[in-house]
Protein backbone atom coordinates (compact mmCIF):
# COMPACT_ATOMS: atom_id res chain seq x y z
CA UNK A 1 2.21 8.61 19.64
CA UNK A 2 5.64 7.81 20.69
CA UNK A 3 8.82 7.70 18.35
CA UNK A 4 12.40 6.16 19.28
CA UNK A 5 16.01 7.65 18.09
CA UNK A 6 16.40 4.97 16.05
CA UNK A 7 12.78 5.01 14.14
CA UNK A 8 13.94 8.14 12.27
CA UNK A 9 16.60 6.13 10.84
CA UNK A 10 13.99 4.05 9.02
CA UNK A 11 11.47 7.11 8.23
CA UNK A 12 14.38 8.49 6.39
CA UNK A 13 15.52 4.62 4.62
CA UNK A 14 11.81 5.12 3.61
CA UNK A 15 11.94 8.77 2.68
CA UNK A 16 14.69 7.75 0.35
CA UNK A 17 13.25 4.64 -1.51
CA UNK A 18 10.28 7.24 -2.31
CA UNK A 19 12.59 9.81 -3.76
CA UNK A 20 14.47 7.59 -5.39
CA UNK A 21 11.73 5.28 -6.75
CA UNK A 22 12.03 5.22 -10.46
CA UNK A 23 15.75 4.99 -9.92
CA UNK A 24 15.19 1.25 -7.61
CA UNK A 25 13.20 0.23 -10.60
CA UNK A 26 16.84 -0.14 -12.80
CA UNK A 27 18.15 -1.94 -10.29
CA UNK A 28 15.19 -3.82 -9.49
CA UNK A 29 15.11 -3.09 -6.03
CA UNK A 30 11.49 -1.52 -5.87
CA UNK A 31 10.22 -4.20 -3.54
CA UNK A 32 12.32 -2.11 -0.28
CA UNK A 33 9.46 0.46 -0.63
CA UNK A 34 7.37 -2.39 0.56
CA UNK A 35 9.60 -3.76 2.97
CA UNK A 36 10.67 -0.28 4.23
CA UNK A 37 7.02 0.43 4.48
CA UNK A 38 5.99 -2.76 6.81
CA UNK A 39 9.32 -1.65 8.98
CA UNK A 40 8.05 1.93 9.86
CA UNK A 41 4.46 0.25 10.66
CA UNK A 42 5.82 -2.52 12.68
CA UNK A 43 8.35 -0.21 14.82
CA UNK A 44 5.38 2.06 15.25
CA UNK A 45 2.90 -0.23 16.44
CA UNK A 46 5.24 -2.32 18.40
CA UNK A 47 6.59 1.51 20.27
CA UNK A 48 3.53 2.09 20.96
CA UNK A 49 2.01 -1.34 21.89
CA UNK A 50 -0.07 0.03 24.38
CA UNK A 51 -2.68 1.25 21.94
CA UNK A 52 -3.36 -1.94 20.94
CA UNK A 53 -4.09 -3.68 24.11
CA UNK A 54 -0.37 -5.34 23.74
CA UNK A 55 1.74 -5.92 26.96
CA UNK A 56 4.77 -7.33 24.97
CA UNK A 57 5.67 -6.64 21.15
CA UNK A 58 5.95 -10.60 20.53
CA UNK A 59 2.81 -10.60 18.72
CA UNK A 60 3.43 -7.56 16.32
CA UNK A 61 6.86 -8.62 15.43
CA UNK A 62 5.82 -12.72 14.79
CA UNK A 63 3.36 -10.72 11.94
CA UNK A 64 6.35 -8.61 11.12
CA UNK A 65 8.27 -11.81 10.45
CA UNK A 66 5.37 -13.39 8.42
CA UNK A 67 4.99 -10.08 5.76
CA UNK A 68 8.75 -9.31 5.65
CA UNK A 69 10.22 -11.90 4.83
CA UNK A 70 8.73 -13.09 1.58
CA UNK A 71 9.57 -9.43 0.24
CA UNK A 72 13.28 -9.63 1.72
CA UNK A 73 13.60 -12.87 0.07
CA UNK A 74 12.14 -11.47 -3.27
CA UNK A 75 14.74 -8.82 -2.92
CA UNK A 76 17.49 -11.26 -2.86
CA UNK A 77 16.49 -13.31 -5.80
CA UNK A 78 16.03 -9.75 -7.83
CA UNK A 79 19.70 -9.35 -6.72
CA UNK A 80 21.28 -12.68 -7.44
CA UNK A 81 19.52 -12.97 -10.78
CA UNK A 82 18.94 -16.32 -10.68
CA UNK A 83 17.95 -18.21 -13.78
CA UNK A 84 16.61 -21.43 -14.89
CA UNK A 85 16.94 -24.71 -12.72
CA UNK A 86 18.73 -22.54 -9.90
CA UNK A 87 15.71 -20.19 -9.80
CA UNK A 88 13.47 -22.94 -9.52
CA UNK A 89 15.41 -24.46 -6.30
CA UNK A 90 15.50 -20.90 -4.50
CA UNK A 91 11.91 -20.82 -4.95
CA UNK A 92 11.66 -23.92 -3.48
CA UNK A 93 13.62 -23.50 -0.72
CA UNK A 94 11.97 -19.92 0.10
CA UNK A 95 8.64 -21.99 0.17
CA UNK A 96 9.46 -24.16 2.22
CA UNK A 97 11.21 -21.67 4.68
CA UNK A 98 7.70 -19.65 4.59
CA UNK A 99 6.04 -23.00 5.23
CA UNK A 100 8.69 -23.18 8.23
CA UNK A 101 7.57 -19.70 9.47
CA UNK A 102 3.61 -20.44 9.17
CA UNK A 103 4.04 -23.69 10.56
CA UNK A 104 5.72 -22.01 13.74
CA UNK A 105 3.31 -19.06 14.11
CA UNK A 106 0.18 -21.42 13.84
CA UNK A 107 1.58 -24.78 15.60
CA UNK A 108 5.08 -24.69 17.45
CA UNK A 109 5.64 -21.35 18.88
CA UNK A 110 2.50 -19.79 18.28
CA UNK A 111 1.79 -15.94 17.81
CA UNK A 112 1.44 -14.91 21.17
CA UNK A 113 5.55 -15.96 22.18
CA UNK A 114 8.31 -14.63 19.93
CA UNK A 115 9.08 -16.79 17.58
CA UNK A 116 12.58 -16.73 17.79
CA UNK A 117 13.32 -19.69 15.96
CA UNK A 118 11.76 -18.38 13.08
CA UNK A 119 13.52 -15.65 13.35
CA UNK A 120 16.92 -16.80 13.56
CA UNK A 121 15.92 -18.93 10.21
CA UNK A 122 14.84 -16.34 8.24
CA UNK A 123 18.19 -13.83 9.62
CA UNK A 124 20.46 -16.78 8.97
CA UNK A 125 18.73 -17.13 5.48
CA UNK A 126 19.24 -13.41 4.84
CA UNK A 127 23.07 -13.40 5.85
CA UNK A 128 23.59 -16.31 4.10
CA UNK A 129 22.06 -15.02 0.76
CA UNK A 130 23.66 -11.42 1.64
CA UNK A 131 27.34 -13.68 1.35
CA UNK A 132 25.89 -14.71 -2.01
CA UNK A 133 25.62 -11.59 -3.19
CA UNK A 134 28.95 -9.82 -2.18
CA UNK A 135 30.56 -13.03 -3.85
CA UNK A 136 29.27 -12.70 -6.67
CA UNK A 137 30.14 -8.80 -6.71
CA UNK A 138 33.54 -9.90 -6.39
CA UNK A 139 33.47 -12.65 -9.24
CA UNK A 140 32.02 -10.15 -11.52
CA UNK A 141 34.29 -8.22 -13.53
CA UNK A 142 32.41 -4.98 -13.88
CA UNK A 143 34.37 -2.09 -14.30
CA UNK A 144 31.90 0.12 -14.71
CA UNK A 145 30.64 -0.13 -11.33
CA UNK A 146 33.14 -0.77 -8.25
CA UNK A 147 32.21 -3.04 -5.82
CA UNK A 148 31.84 -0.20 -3.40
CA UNK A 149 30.18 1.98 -5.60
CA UNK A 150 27.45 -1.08 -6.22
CA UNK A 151 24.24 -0.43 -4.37
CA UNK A 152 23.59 -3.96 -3.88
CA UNK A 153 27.21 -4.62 -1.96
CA UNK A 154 25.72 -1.83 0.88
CA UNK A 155 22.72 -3.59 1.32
CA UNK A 156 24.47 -7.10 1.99
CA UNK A 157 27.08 -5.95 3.65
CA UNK A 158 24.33 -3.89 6.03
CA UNK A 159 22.14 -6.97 5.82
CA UNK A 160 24.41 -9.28 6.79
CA UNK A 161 25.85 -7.21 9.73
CA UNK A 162 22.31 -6.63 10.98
CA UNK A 163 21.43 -11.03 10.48
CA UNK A 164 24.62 -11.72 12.46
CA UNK A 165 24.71 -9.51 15.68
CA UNK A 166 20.93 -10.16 15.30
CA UNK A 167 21.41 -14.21 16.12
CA UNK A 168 23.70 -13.42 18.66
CA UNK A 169 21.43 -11.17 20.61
CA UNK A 170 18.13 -13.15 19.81
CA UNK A 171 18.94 -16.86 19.14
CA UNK A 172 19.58 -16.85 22.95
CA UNK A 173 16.46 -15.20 23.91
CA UNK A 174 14.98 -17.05 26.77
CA UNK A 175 18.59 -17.16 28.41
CA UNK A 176 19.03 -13.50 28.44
CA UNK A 177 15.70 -13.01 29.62
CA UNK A 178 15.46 -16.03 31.98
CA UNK A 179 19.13 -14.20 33.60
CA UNK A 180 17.62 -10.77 32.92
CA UNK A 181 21.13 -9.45 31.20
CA UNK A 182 20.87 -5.76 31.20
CA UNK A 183 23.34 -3.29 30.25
CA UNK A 184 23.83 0.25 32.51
CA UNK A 185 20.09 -0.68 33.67
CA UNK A 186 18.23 -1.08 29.91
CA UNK A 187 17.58 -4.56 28.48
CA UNK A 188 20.00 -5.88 26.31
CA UNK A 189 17.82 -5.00 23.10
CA UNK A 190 16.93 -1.92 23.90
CA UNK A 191 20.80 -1.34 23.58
CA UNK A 192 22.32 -3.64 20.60
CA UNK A 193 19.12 -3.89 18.24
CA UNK A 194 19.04 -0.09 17.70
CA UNK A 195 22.51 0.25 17.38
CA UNK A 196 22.37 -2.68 14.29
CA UNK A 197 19.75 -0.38 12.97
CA UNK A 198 22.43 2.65 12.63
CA UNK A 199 24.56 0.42 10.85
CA UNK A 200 21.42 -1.41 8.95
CA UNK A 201 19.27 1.53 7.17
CA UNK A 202 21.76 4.22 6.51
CA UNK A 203 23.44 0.94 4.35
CA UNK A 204 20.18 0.98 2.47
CA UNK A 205 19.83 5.37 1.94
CA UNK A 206 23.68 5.36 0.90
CA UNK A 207 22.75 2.32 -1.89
CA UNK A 208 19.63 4.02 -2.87
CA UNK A 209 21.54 7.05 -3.69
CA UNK A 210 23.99 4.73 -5.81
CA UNK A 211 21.12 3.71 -7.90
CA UNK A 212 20.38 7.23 -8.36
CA UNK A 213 24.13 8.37 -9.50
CA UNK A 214 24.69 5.23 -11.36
CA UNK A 215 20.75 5.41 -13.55
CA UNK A 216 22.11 9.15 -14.05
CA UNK A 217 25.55 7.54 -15.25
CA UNK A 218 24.83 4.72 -17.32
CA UNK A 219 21.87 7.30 -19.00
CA UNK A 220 24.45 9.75 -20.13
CA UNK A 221 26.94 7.21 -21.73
């Protein structure tokens, strides 16, 4: 079995939303061990591809998209909090952006291409939510918690970093490969995409560790 660099960066995102289960759960940000868990078996399989009969990784990563992003997008309602009427519509809106998704994987772009238009959507969704959040941080006056000492502002910041340098590399897919754009001899991706990792799931360990010194915090007052 082969591992990248940048794998251990998830093994260890993983490693800490284990440790630091029951501390997620205050926060409400249990659903990462799920996500964190369908990252490390995605990355794996799509590393080592050739176990599976699999010349390209389009197939394991349009699955990928089709399990991960109804628990990102649970994540972000957990974080926003919405109530009511306004819970109702992001419900709605996350259906029907899963119902964009399916409709891709089975009919439009099928399973066997990448779907890159699904996953632009569901990036630009995630940025755009991951805006929501840090604005709301900062219309909150909380001064118990900082806005940099608030686990959720490292994951949208991280998020949000990640969804934009991600639609810049990958909305233009068939472009950079049609051109073959390659940087010191490796493909584009195999450059940028790990590199937005770095930045990506350290964002997550460092907020997981918040929830941890903040649960301790709020326990003792």
């Amino acid at each position: 079995m082969t591992v990248v660099w940048s794998q251990y960066f998830e093994f260890v995102s993983l490693l800490f939303a284990i440790i630091f289960y029951r501390k997620l759960r205050f926060f409400r940000l249990t659903p990462f061990l799920w996500l964190l868990i369908v990252v490390c078996i995605a990355e794996t399989c799509a590393v080592n591809k050739n176990w599976f009969g699999q010349k390209t990784t389009y197939v394991i990563y349009n699955y990928y998209l089709l399990v991960s992003s109804p628990i990102s997008l649970w994540i972000f309602l957990n974080m926003l909090d919405f109530k009511g009427f306004i819970k109702t519509i992001y419900l709605v809106i996350s259906s029907l952006v899963m119902v964009f998704l399916l409709s891709n994987f089975f009919f439009l772009q099928g399973p066997i291409k990448f779907d890159n238009f699904s996953f632009v959507m569901i990036e630009f969704v995630k940025g755009l939510l991951s805006l929501m959040v840090i604005t709301k941080l900062l219309r909150e006056d909380n001064y118990d918690i900082s806005i940099s000492g608030n686990p959720y502002f490292w994951i949208s910041g991280g998020t949000l970093i990640f969804s934009i340098g991600s639609i810049v590399l990958l909305g233009p897919q068939q472009f950079i490969l049609f051109y073959k754009i390659q940087i010191a001899g490796l493909s584009i991706y195999q450059i940028i995409l790990p590199l937005l990792s770095v930045i990506l799931y350290p964002s997550y360990c460092y907020a997981f560790y918040l929830c941890k010194k903040l649960t301790n915090k709020l326990l003792l007052l």
